[in-house]
Each structure stands twice: as structure tokens, then as C-alpha cells.
Protein backbone atom coordinates (compact mmCIF):
# COMPACT_ATOMS: atom_id res chain seq x y z
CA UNK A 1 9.85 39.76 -25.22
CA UNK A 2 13.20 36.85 -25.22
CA UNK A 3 13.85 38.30 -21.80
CA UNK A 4 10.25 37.08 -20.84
CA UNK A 5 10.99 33.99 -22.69
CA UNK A 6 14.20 33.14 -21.34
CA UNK A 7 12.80 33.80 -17.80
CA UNK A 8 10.13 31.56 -18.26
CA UNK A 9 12.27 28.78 -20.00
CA UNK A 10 14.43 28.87 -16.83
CA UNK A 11 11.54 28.33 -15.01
CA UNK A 12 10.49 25.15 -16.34
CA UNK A 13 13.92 23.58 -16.13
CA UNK A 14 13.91 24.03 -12.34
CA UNK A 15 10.35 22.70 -11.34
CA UNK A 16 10.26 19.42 -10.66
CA UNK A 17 7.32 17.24 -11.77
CA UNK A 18 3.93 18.61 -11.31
CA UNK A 19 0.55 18.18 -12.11
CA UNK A 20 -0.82 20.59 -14.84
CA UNK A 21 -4.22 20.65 -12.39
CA UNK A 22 -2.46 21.38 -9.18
CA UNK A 23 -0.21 24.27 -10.62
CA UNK A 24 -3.53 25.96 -12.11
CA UNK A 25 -5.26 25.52 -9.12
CA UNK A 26 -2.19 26.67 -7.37
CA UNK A 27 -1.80 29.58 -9.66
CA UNK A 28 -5.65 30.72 -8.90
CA UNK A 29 -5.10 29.97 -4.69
CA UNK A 30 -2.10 32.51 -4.69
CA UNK A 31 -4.20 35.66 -4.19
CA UNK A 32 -6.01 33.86 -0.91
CA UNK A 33 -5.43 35.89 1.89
CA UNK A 34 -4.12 34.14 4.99
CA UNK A 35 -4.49 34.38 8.35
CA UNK A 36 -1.46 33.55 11.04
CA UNK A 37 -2.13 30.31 11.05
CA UNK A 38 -1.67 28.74 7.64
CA UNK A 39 -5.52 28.72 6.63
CA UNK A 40 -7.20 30.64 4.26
CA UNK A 41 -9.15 33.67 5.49
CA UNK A 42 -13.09 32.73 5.86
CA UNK A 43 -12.45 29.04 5.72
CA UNK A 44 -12.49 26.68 8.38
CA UNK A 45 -9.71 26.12 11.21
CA UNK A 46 -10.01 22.53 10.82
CA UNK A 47 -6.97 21.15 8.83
CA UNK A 48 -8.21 19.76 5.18
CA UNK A 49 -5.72 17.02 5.81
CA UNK A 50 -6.86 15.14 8.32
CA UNK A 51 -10.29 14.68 5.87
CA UNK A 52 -7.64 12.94 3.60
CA UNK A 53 -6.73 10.52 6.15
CA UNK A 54 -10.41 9.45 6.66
CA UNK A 55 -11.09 9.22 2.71
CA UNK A 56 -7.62 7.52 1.91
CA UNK A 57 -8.71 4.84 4.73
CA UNK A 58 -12.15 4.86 2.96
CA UNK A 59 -10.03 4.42 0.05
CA UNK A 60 -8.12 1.13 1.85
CA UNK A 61 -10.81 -0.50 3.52
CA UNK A 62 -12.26 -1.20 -0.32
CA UNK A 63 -8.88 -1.25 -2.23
CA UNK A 64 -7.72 -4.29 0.22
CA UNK A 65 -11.22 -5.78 0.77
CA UNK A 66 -11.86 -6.20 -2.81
CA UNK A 67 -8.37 -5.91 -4.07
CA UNK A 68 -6.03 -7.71 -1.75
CA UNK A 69 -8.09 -10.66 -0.28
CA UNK A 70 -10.85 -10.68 -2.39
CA UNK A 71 -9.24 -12.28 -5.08
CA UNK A 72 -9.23 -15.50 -2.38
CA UNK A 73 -13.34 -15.18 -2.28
CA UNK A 74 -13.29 -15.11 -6.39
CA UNK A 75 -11.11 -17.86 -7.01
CA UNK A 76 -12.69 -20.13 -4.83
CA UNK A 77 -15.89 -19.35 -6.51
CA UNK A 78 -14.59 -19.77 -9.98
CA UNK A 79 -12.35 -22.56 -8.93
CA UNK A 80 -15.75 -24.65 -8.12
CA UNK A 81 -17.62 -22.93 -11.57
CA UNK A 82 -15.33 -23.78 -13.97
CA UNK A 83 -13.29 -26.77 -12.31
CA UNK A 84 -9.86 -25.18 -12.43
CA UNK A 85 -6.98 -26.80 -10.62
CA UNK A 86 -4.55 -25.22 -7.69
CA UNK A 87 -1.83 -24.49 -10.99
CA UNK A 88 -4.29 -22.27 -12.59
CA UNK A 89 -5.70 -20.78 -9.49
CA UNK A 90 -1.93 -19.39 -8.51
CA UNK A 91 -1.20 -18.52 -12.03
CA UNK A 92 -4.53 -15.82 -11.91
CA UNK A 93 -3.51 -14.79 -8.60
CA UNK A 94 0.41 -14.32 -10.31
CA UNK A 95 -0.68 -12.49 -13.35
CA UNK A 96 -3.19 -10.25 -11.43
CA UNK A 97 -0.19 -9.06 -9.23
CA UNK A 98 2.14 -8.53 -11.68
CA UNK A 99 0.14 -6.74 -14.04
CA UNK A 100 -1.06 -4.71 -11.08
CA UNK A 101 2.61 -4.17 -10.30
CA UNK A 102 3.79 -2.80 -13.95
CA UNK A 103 0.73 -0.04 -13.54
CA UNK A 104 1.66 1.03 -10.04
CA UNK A 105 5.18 1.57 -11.00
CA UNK A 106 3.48 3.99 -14.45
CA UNK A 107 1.14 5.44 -11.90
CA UNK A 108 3.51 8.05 -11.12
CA UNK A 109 2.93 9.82 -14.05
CA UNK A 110 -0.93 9.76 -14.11
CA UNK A 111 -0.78 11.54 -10.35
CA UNK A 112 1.81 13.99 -11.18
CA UNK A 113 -0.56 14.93 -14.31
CA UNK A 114 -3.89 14.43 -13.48
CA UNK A 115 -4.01 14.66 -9.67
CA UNK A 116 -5.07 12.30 -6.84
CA UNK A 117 -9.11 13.28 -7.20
CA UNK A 118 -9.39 11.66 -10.47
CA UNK A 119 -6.61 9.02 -10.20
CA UNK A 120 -8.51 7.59 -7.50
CA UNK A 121 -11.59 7.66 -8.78
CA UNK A 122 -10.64 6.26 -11.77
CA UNK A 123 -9.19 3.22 -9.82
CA UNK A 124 -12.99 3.19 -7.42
CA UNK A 125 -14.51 2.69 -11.00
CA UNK A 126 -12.24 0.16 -12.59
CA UNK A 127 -12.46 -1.75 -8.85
CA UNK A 128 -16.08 -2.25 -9.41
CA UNK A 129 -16.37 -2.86 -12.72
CA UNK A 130 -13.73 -5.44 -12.21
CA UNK A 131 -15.34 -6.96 -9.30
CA UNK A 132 -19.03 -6.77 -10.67
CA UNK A 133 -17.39 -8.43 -14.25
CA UNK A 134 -16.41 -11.75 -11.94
CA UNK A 135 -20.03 -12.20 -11.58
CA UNK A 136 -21.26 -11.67 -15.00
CA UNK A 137 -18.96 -14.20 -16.31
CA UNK A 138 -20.20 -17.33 -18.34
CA UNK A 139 -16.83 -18.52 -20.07
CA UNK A 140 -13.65 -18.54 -18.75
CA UNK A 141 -11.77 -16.39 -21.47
CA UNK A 142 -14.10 -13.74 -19.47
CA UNK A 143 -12.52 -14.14 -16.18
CA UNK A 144 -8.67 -12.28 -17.50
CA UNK A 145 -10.84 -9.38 -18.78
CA UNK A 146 -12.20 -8.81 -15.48
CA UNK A 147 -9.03 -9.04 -13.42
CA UNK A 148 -7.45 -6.61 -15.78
CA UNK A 149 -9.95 -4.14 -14.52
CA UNK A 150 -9.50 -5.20 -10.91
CA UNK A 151 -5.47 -4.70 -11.74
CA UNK A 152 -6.05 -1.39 -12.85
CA UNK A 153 -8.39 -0.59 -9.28
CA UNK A 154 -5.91 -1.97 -7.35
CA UNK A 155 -2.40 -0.09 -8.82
CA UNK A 156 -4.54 3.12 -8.20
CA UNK A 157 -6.08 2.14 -4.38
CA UNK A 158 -3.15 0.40 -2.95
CA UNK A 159 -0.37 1.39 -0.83
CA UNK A 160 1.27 3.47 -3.56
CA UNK A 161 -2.19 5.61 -3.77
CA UNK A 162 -2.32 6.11 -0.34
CA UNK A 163 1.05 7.32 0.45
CA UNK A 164 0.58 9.64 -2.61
CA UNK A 165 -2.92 11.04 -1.40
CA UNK A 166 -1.47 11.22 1.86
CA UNK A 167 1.95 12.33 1.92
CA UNK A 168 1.81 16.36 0.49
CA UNK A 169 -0.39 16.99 3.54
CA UNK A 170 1.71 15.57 6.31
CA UNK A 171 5.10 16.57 6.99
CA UNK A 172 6.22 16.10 10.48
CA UNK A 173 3.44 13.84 11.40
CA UNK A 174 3.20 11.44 8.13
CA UNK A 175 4.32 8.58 9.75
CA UNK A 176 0.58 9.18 11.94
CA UNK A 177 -1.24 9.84 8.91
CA UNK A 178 -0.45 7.05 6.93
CA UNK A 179 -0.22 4.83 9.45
CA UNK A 180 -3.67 6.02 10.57
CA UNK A 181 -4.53 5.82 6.55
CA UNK A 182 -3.83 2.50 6.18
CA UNK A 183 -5.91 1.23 8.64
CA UNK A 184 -8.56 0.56 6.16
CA UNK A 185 -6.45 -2.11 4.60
CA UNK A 186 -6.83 -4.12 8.12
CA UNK A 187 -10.61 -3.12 7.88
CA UNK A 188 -11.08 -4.20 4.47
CA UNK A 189 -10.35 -8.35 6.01
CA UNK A 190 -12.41 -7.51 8.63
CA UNK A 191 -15.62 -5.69 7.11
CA UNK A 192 -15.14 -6.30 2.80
CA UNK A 193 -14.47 -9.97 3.31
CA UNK A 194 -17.19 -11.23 6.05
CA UNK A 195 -19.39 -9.38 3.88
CA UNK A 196 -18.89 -11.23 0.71
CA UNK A 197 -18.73 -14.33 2.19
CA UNK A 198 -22.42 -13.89 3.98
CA UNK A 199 -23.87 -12.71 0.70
CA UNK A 200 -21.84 -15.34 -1.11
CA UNK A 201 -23.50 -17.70 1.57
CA UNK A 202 -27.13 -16.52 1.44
CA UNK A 203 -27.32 -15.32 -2.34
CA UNK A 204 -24.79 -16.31 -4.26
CA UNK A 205 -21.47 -15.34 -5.47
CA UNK A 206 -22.79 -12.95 -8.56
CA UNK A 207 -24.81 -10.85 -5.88
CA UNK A 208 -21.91 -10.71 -3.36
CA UNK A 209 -19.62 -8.91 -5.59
CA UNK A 210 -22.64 -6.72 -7.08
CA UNK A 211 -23.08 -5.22 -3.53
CA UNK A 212 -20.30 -4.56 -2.77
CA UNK A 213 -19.28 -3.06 -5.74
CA UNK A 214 -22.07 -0.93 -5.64
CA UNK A 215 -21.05 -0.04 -1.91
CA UNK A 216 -17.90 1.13 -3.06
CA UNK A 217 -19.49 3.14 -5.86
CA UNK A 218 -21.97 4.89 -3.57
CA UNK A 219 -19.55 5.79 -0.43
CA UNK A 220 -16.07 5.85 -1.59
CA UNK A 221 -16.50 6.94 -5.24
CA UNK A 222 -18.17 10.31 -3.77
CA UNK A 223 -16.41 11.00 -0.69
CA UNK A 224 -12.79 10.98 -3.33
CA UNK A 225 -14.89 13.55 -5.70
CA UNK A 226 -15.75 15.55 -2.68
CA UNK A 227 -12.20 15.66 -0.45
CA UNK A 228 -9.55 14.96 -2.56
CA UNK A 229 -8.09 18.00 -3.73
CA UNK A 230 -4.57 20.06 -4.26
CA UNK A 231 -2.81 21.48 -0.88
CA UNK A 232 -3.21 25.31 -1.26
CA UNK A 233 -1.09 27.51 -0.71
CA UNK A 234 -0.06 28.61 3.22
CA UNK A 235 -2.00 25.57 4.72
CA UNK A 236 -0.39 23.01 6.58
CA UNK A 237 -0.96 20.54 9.69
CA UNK A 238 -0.48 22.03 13.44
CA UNK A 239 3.05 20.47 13.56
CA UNK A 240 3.89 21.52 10.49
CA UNK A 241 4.64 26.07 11.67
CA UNK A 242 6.77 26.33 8.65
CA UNK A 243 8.22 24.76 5.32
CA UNK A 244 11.33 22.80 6.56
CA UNK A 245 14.40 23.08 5.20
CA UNK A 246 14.66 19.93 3.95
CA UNK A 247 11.48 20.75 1.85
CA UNK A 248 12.95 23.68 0.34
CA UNK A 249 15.89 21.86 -0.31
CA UNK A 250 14.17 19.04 -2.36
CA UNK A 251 12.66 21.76 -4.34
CA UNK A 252 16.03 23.33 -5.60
CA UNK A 253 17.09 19.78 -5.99
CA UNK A 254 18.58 18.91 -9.17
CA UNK A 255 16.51 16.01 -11.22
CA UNK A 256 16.12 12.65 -9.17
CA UNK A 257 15.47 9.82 -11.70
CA UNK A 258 14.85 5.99 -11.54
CA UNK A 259 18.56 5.23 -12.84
CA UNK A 260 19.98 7.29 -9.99
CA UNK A 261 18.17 6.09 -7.57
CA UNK A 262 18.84 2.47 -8.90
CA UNK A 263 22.37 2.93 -8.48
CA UNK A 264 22.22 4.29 -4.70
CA UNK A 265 22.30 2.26 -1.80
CA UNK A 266 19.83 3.75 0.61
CA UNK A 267 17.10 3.45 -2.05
CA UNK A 268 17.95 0.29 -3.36
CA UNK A 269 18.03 -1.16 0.61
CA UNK A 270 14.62 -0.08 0.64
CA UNK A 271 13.30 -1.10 -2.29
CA UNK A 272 15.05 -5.19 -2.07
CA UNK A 273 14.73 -5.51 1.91
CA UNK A 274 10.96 -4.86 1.51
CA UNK A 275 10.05 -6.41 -1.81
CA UNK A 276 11.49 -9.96 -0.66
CA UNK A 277 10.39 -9.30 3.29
CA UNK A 278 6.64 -8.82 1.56
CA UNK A 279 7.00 -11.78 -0.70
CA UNK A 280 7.66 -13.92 1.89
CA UNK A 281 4.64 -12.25 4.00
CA UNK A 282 2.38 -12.81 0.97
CA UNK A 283 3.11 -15.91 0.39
CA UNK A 284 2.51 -17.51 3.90
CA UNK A 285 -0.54 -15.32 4.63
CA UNK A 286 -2.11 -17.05 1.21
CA UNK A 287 -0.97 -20.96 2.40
CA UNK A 288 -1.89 -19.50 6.27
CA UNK A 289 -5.05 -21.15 6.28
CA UNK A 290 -4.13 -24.32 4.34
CA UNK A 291 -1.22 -24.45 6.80
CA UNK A 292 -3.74 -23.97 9.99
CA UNK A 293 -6.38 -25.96 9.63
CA UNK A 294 -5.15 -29.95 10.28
CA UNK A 295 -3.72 -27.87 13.28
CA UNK A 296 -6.48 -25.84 14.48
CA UNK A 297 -9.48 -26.79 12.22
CA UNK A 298 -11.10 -24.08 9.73
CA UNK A 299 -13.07 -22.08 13.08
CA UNK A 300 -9.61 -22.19 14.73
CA UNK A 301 -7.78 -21.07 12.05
CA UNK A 302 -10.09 -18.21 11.57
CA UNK A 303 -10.05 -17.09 15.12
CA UNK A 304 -5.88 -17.00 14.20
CA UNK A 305 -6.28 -14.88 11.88
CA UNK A 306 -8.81 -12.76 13.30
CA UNK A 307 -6.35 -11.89 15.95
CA UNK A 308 -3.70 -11.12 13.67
CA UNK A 309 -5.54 -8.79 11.86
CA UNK A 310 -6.87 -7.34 15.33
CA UNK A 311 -3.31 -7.15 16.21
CA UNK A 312 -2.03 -5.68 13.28
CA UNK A 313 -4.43 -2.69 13.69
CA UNK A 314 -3.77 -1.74 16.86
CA UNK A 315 -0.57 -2.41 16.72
CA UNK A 316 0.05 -0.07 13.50
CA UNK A 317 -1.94 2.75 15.40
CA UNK A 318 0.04 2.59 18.17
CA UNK A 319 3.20 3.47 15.80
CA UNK A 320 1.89 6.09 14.62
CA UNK A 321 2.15 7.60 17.88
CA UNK A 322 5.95 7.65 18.20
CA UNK A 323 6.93 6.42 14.20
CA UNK A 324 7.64 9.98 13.64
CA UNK A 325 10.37 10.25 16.73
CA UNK A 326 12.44 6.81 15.67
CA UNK A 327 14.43 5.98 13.17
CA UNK A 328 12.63 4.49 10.16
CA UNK A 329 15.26 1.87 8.96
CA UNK A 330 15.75 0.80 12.90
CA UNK A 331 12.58 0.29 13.18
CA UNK A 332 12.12 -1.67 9.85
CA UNK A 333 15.07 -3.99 11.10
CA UNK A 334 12.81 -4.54 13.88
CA UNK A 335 9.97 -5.44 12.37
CA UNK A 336 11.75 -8.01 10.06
CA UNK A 337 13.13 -9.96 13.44
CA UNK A 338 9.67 -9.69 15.04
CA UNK A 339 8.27 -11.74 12.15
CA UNK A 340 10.87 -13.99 11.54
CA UNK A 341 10.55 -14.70 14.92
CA UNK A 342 6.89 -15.28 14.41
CA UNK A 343 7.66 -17.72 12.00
CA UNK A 344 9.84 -19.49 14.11
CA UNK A 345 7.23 -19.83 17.00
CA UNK A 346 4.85 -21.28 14.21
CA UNK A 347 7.71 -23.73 13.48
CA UNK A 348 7.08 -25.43 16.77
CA UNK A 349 3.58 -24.42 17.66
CA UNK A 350 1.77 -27.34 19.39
CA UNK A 351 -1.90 -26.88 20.27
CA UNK A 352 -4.16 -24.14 19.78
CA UNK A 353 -2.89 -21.35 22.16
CA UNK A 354 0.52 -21.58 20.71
CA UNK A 355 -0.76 -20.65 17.08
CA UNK A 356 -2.83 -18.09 18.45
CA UNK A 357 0.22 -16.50 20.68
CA UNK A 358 2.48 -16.64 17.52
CA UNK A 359 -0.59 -15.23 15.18
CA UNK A 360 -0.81 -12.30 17.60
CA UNK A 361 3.09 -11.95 17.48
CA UNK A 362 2.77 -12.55 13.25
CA UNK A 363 0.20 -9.25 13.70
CA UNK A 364 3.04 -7.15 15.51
CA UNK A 365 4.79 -7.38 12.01
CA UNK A 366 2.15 -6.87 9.11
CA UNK A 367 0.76 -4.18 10.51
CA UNK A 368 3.77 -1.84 9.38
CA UNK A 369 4.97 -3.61 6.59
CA UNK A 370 3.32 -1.84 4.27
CA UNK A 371 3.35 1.78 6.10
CA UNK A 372 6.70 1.54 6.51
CA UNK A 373 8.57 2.35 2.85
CA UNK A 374 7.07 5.31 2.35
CA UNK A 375 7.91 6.54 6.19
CA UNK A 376 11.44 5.61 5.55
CA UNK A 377 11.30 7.45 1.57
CA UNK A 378 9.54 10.37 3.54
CA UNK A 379 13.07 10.77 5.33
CA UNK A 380 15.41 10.38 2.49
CA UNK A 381 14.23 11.22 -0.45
CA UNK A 382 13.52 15.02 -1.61
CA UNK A 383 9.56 15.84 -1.43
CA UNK A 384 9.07 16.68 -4.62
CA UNK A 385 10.09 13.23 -6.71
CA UNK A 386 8.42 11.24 -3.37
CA UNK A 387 5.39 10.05 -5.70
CA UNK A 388 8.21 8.82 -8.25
CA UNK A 389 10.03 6.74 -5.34
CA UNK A 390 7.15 5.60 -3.58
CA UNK A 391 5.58 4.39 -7.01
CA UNK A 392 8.40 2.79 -8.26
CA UNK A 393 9.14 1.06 -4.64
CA UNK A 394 5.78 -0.53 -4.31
CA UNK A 395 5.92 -1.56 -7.61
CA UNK A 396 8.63 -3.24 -7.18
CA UNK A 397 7.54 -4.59 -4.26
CA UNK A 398 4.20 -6.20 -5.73
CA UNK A 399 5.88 -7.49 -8.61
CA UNK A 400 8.22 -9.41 -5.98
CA UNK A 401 5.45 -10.73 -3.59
CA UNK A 402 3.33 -12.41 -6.50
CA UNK A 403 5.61 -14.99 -6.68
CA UNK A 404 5.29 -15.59 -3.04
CA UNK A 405 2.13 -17.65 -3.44
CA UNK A 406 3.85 -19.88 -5.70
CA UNK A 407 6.81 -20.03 -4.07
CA UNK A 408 5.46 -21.66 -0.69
CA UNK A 409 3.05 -23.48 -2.69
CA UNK A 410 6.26 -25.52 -4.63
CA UNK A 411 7.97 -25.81 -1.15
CA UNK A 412 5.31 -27.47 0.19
CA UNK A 413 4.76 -29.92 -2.81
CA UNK A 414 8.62 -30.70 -2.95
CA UNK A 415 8.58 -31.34 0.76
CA UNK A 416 5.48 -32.47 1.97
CA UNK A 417 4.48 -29.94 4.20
CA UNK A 418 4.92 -26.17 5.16
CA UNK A 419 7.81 -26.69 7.70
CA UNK A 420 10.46 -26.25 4.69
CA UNK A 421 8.09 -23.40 3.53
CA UNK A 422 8.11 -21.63 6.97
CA UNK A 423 11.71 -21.86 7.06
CA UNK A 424 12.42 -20.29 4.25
CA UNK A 425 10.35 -17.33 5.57
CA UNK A 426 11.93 -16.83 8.31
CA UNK A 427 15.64 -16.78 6.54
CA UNK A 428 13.92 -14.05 4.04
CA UNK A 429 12.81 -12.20 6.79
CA UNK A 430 16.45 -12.38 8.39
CA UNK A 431 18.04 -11.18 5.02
CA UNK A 432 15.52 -8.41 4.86
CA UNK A 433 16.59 -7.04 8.28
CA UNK A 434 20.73 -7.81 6.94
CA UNK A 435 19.79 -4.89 3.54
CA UNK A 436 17.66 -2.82 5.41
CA UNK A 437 20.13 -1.81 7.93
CA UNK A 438 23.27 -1.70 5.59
CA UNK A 439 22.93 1.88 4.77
CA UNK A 440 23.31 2.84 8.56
CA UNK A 441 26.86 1.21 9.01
CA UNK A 442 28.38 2.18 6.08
CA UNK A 443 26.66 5.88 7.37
CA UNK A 444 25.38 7.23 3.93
CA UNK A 445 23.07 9.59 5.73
CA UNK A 446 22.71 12.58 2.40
CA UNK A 447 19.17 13.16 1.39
CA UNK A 448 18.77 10.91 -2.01
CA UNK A 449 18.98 13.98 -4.24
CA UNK A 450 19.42 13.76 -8.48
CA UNK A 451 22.56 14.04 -10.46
């Protein structure tokens, strides 16, 4: 009986994080007979995986339509309801982010323990009630009760989420998946956000945000319930033959933990060169239209973003074709110069065509900016504490950006216009590209594993 005991006691120390639902449903898979290639016998030969691509990008479309640039649509509404000023509009914006950011860098825990199924779902629920709150609102001591709710939708259907829902299905191919994945965040501005503003238009803010709250109730809350699920046991994408080593490495690896990974380089590149890059993104893309319009006028300045967005999309497909065959930080460097470069060809933009050529070039570089942490994490850090990293990266990252808004918005008071505020995106985006690539000279190429 203490030989039992002492086995199973050794057992525990050497597991790394899991969730108590996947290792029972693990435990009852384990008996499944398989066939040669990876899939349980009697089920179908079409990889469960890909399914989690299409309901993670369900998953994005709402989490950034209603998440990430609704919060634009409510505050104008509420701006002209209760006559609040351009201070307290960025504050809401600020604490919404940031108390956003302090859940998504918790979250870890609540996927580890309760899985992605009801994670997810938790955050679909909290999205709407958060959303459908703004339009029940009649004093403005309501308004922070709702955006709590949309803070807690948003920690659990942003980027975080979908690398997590993503990532244990994917191994050689991730970099596709996700990149694939978050194509619904692109969709959200393009579908979510025309359709508020047309109901807004027709029938009023309060029904806007009721229908498409009850959208997202009726097709993403039930498509989670129905895909989302534990990988079992022997199945695995096309490319994916065989564990790789560096999968069975990670799981002998000794604990990783925040304070280690705080104090190493390669993580800590990651973690600054994106969370400034993305407050600097975040920032302009808020002031973009405020910034466009004497230009362009408001129809110009939403065919600029249009093709932004447009690019952006395609553009992040495209990487998903050959993201898995480059080098992640190289390519991040990249993708800082491309949109520091974007902001200098906004810097002297003259005339329409010019803003539209430099929003195109703007699109080359938000497309992956938010793909692209957890495709460099994928590569460095052991598989089994990569919901730990990638939580405690975007978290990071969020809590940086919300300042962004604010930031531009003071540059442009102290100077008079956005030129100053421009500038100083571009010299982020150049520092960004300085961290990101540090780790490659000084060649700290080990896998990011505990001590």
C-alpha cells in the first residue's frame, strides 16, 4: 500500500499543469482503439482540429466585433446620452483594458482547470450580458457594471483564448491554424461593426447591441458547447506522424514559472517588443479616424480603413502558408519595420491615394501582430506551460496597449496635431524590432525550460 502511494506521489510531482476534466476524459479515451493513422477506430478521418479552427474564428469574429471595436460604437452612444467629455471617454476605454488585462493574465488557471469548452462559453455569456447591459442602462454608475462583464468576455475570447483553444491541436502547422483562427478578429470590423452601426442607425442603439448579443448567444455559444473538447489520445493533424521530440521533452521538463521566465531574455523580448509595438498600434488605430478625416473626409477615411482591414486578412492568410517554415522572431522584426514604415508614409501622405497606399501597407503589419507571440512561444517554450506563457504574454500586452489611446491622445493635445503622435509610433515600432531580435545575436537558442 506506501509503495502504491509513493508511486503515485511521484506521479503528481512530474505532471505539469492540467485540467482535472481533460485528464478524466483522458483517463476514459485510453482504452480507444486506434487505427494507423492517429484516429480513433469507428470515428471519422476528418481531423477534430481543423473544427477548432472554424469555432475559435467563430469565437474571434464576436470577441473582436463586440470586444475590440465595439467599445468605439458604445462610447459614442453613451458619450451623446449622458454628455461625457473625450477625458472620460479614454478613461472607460483605459479601465476596460486593463481590467480585461489582469483576468487574461489569471485565465491560465481557469483553462488548465476547467477546460476550453466552458472557459469559452463562460466568456460568450459574460460578452452578451455585457453588451446587452450597455443598452439597459439609465444612470451612468450602470455603465462600469456592464463593462466589467464585457472585460470578463473579452479576457476569455481574445487572443489569449484563441491560441489556447487552438494550440494543443496544431503542432507543426500552428502557425496556419491560428493564423487561419484569427481571422475572425478581421471579420469581426468587417461584419460585428457594420452591423451595429445599421441597427444603431435604423433602431437605435439599445436594439443594436440586443441583436447582436443575441447572435452571439444563438451561433457561437452552441457551436463552443458542441466542438470544443479535450485532444484524445493518438489523434493528431496530417503533419503532425508522431509526438516530436521537443514535445516529449517539455513534458519531462522541470517546472517553468512566471519568475523564471521573467528573468530570461527570449521571453522577456517577446513579451516587451510586442506589448509596446501593440500599444503604439492601439493607440493610432483609435485616433486613425480622427487623424483621417480633415485629410480624406469621414467616407474616405472609411474606405482607408476598409482596405486595411482587407489587407490585413489576406495578408495574415497568406502567412500562414509559409509562417511555419521561417523564423518567428525574423519575421516579427519584419513586421515591426513594415509598420513603422507605414507610419512614416502617413507622415507625408498628401492626397487621397497616398493614405490609401500607406493604409494598405499599415494592413501588411496588423494582420500578424497579434498571431505572432504565440507562433514565436510555440517555438520556445515547452508545450505543456504554453497556456501559462501565452496568458501571461497577452496580458501583458493588453495592459500595455490601453494606455496607447491616451498616449496619442496627450501628444496630440500638447502638439497640436498627430504628426508628433505618428512619430512617436514609428520610433516604438523601431525599438520593438531593436528587443525582438536581441535574443538571436546574443544566440540563446535553449527551449525556455523551468529551474
Amino acid at each position: 500500500m506506501s509503495e502504491f502511494r509513493q508511486r503515485k506521489i511521484c506521479d503528481l510531482a512530474i505532471v505539469p499543469a492540467d485540467t482535472n476534466a481533460t485528464r478524466n476524459e483522458s483517463t476514459a479515451m485510453t482504452s480507444t482503439t486506434l487505427t494507423r493513422n492517429g484516429v480513433p477506430e469507428g470515428s471519422s478521418p476528418f481531423y477534430h482540429g481543423w473544427l477548432v479552427v472554424a469555432v475559435a474564428t467563430l469565437v474571434a469574429l464576436f470577441g473582436w466585433g463586440l470586444g475590440f471595436y465595439g467599445p468605439a460604437v458604445y462610447l459614442v452612444a453613451l458619450k451623446d446620452r449622458f454628455s461625457w467629455n473625450n477625458t472620460q471617454v479614454s478613461a472607460a476605454i483605459t479601465v476596460y483594458y486593463l481590467v480585461a488585462a489582469v483576468i487574461i493574465m489569471s485565465s491560465a488557471k481557469w483553462f488548465e482547470h476547467y477546460g476550453a469548452r466552458k472557459v469559452v462559453a463562460t466568456g460568450i455569456i459574460a460578452m452578451a450580458c455585457g453588451a446587452a447591459g450597455l443598452g439597459l442602462v439609465s444612470q451612468q454608475w450602470h455603465v462600469p457594471i456592464a463593462f466589467l462583464a464585457l472585460s470578463v468576455g473579452w479576457a476569455f475570447m481574445s487572443g489569449a483564448a484563441i491560441n489556447i483553444i487552438v494550440a494543443p491541436w496544431f503542432d507543426r502547422r500552428r502557425g496556419l491554424a491560428v493564423s487561419l483562427a484569427l481571422t475572425g478578429s478581421g471579420l469581426g470590423g468587417i461584419v460585428v461593426v457594420p452591423a451595429l452601426l445599421a441597427i444603431r442607425e435604423r433602431y437605435g442603439f439599445p436594439t443594436s447591441v440586443y441583436v447582436l448579443s443575441a447572435a452571439m448567444l444563438l451561433i457561437a455559444l452552441p457551436a463552443v458547447l458542441a466542438v470544443l473538447r479535450p485532444k484524445r489520445p493518438g489523434e493528431h493533424d496530417g503533419a503532425d506522424q508522431q509526438e516530436t521530440a521537443r514535445s516529449d521533452a517539455a513534458g519531462a521538463a522541470s517546472s517553468w514559472s512566471i519568475g523564471t521566465a521573467l528573468r530570461d531574455i527570449r521571453f522577456v523580448s517577446v513579451s516587451a517588443a510586442f506589448a509596446i509595438a501593440l500599444m503604439a498600434q492601439v493607440g493610432f488605430l483609435t485616433h486613425q479616424i480622427a487623424f483621417l478625416s480633415p485629410i480624406v473626409g469621414t467616407g474616405g477615411a472609411a474606405w482607408a480603413i476598409g482596405l486595411m482591414v482587407a489587407t490585413a486578412m489576406l495578408w495574415r492568410i497568406s502567412t500562414g502558408s509559409f509562417i511555419d517554415s521561417v523564423d518567428a522572431r525574423t519575421f516579427s522584426f519584419a513586421n515591426f519595420l513594415v509598420q513603422a514604415l507605414a507610419m512614416v508614409a502617413f507622415l507625408f501622405a498628401e492626397g487621397s491615394m497616398a493614405i490609401y497606399l500607406a493604409s494598405c501597407l499599415l494592413g501588411l503589419s496588423i494582420g500578424n501582430m497579434i498571431a505572432l507571440p504565440g507562433i514565436v512561444l510555440q517555438r520556445e517554450v515547452p508545450r505543456a506551460y504554453f497556456v501559462r506563457a501565452i496568458a501571461l504574454v497577452v496580458g501583458i500586452n493588453q495592459f500595455t496597449f490601453a494606455f496607447g489611446p491616451a498616449l496619442l491622445g496627450l501628444l496630440r493635445d500638447a502638439s497640436g496635431s498627430y504628426r508628433l503622435s505618428i512619430a512617436v509610433c514609428c520610433a516604438i515600432q523601431l525599438v520593438a524590432a531593436a528587443i525582438i531580435i536581441v535574443p538571436k545575436i546574443v544566440r540563446t537558442n535553449e527551449p525556455l525550460y523551468g529551474s
